[in-house]
Protein backbone atom coordinates (compact mmCIF):
# COMPACT_ATOMS: atom_id res chain seq x y z
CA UNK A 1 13.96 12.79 7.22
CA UNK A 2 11.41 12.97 4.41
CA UNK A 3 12.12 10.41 2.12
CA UNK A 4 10.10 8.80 -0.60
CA UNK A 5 10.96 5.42 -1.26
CA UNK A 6 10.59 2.06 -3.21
CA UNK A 7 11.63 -1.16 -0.88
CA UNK A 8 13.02 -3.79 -3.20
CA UNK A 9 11.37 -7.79 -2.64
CA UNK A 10 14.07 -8.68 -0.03
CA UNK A 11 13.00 -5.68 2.18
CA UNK A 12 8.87 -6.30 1.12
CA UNK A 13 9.99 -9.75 2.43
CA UNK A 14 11.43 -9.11 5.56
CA UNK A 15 8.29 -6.50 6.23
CA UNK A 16 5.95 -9.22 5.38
CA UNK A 17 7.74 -11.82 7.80
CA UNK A 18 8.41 -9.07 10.37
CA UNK A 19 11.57 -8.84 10.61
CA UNK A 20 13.18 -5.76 9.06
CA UNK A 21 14.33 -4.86 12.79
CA UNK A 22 16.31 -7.99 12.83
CA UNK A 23 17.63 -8.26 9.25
CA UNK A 24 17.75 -4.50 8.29
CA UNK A 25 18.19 -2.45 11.03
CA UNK A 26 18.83 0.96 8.95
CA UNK A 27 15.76 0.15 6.98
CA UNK A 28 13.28 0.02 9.83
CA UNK A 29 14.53 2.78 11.19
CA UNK A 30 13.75 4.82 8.12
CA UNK A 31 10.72 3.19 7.60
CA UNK A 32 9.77 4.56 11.22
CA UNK A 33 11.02 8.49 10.54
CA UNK A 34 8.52 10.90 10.48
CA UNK A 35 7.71 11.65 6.62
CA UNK A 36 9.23 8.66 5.67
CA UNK A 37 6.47 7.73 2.59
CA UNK A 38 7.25 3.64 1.74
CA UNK A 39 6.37 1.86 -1.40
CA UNK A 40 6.10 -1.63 -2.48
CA UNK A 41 6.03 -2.63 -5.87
CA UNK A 42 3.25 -4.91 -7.74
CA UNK A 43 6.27 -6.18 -9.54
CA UNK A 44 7.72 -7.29 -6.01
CA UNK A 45 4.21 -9.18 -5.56
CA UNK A 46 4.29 -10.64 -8.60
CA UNK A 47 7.88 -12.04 -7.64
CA UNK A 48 7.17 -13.00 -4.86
CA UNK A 49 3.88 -15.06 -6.13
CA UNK A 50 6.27 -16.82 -8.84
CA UNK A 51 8.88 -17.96 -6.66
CA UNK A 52 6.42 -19.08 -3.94
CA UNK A 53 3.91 -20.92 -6.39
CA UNK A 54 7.48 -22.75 -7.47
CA UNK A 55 8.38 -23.42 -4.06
CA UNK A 56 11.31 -20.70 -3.65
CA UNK A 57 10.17 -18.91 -0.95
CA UNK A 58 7.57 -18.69 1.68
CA UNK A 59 6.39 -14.83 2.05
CA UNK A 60 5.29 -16.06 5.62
CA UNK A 61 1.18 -15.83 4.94
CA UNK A 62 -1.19 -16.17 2.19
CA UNK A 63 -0.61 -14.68 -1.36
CA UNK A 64 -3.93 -13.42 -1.59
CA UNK A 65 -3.32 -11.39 1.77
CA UNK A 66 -0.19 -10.09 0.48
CA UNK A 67 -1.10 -6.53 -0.27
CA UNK A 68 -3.55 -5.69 2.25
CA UNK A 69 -1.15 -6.97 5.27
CA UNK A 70 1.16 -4.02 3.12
CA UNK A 71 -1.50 -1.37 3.26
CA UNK A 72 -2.65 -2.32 6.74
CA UNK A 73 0.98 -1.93 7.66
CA UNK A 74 1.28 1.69 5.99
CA UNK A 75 2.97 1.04 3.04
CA UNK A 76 1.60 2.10 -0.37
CA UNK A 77 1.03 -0.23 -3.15
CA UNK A 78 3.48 1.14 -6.87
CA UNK A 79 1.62 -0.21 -9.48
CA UNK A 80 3.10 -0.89 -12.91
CA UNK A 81 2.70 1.81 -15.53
CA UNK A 82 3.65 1.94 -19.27
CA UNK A 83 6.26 4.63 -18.67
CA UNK A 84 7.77 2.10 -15.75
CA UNK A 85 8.27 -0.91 -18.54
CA UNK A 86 9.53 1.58 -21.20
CA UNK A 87 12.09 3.82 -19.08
CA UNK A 88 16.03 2.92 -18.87
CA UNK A 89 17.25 3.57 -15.33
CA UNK A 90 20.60 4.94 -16.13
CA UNK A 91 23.08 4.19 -15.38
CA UNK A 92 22.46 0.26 -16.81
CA UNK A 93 22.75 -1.82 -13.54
CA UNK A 94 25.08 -4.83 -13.85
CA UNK A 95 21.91 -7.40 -12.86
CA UNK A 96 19.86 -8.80 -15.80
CA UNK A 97 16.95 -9.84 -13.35
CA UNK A 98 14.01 -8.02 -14.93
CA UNK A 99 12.34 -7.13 -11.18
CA UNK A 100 15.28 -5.68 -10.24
CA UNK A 101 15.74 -3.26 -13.57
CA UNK A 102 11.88 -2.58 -13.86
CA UNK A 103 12.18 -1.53 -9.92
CA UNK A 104 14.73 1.16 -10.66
CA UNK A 105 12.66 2.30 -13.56
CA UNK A 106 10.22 2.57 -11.39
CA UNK A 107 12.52 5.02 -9.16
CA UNK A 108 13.22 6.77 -12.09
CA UNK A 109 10.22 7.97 -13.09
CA UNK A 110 8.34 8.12 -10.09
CA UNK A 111 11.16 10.29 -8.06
CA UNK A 112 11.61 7.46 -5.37
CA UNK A 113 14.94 6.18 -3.95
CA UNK A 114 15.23 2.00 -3.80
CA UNK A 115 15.68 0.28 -0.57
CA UNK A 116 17.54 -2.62 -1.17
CA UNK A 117 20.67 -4.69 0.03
CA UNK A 118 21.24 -5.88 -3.47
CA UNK A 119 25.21 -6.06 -3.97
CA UNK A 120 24.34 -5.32 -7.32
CA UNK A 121 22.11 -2.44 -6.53
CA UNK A 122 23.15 -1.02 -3.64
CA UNK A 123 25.86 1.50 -5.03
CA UNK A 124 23.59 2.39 -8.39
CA UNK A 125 22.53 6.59 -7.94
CA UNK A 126 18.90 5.93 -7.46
CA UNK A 127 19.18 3.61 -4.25
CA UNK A 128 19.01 4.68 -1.04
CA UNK A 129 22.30 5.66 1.05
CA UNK A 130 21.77 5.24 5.03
């Protein structure tokens, strides 16, 4: 299974707490197949900075460690490009949260599938069907 994809901040989450196996059992599965090429986005960083500095979540280790547990781990760091805040994932997902609308952009122009378990993702043509 060669798949190229873009884990949304509940799966970055779970990787950074270890414990996709637990929580997402599909997910670390593909995460494991041979070819399998995983993303995380800045914008999930920068999420998950926000809600920890307001006390929303702990990401289970330092913020400042945050990306180089990811790399360490495999995954490849998405940065944020011009053509990622510009572009309209269509269809128009029913969420208004920003992360979640600049991480399917971020599909969308970079030819990636999202991971997530969103309800209000989950079904939209550029996420990922186990």
């Amino acid at each position: 299974m060669s798949v190229r994809c873009l884990l949304d901040t509940h799966v970055v989450l779970s990787v950074l707490r270890n414990d996709v196996e637990q929580r997402f059992p599909l997910v670390a599965r593909l995460l494991l197949a041979e070819g399998a090429m995983a993303f995380a986005s800045v914008a999930s960083l920068w999420e998950i900075a926000i809600k920890s500095r307001l006390g929303k979540l702990d990401p289970g280790m330092e913020l400042k460690d945050l990306a180089g547990f990811l790399l360490a781990s495999g995954f490849r760091i998405l940065p944020i490009d011009v053509l990622n805040v510009v572009d309209v994932a269509e269809p128009v997902p029913a969420t208004n949260d920003p992360f979640d609308r600049l991480l399917l952009a971020q599909c969308h122009v970079e030819g990636l599938q999202l991971v997530t378990a969103d309800r209000m993702l989950v079904d939209h043509p550029l996420s990922w069907k186990p």
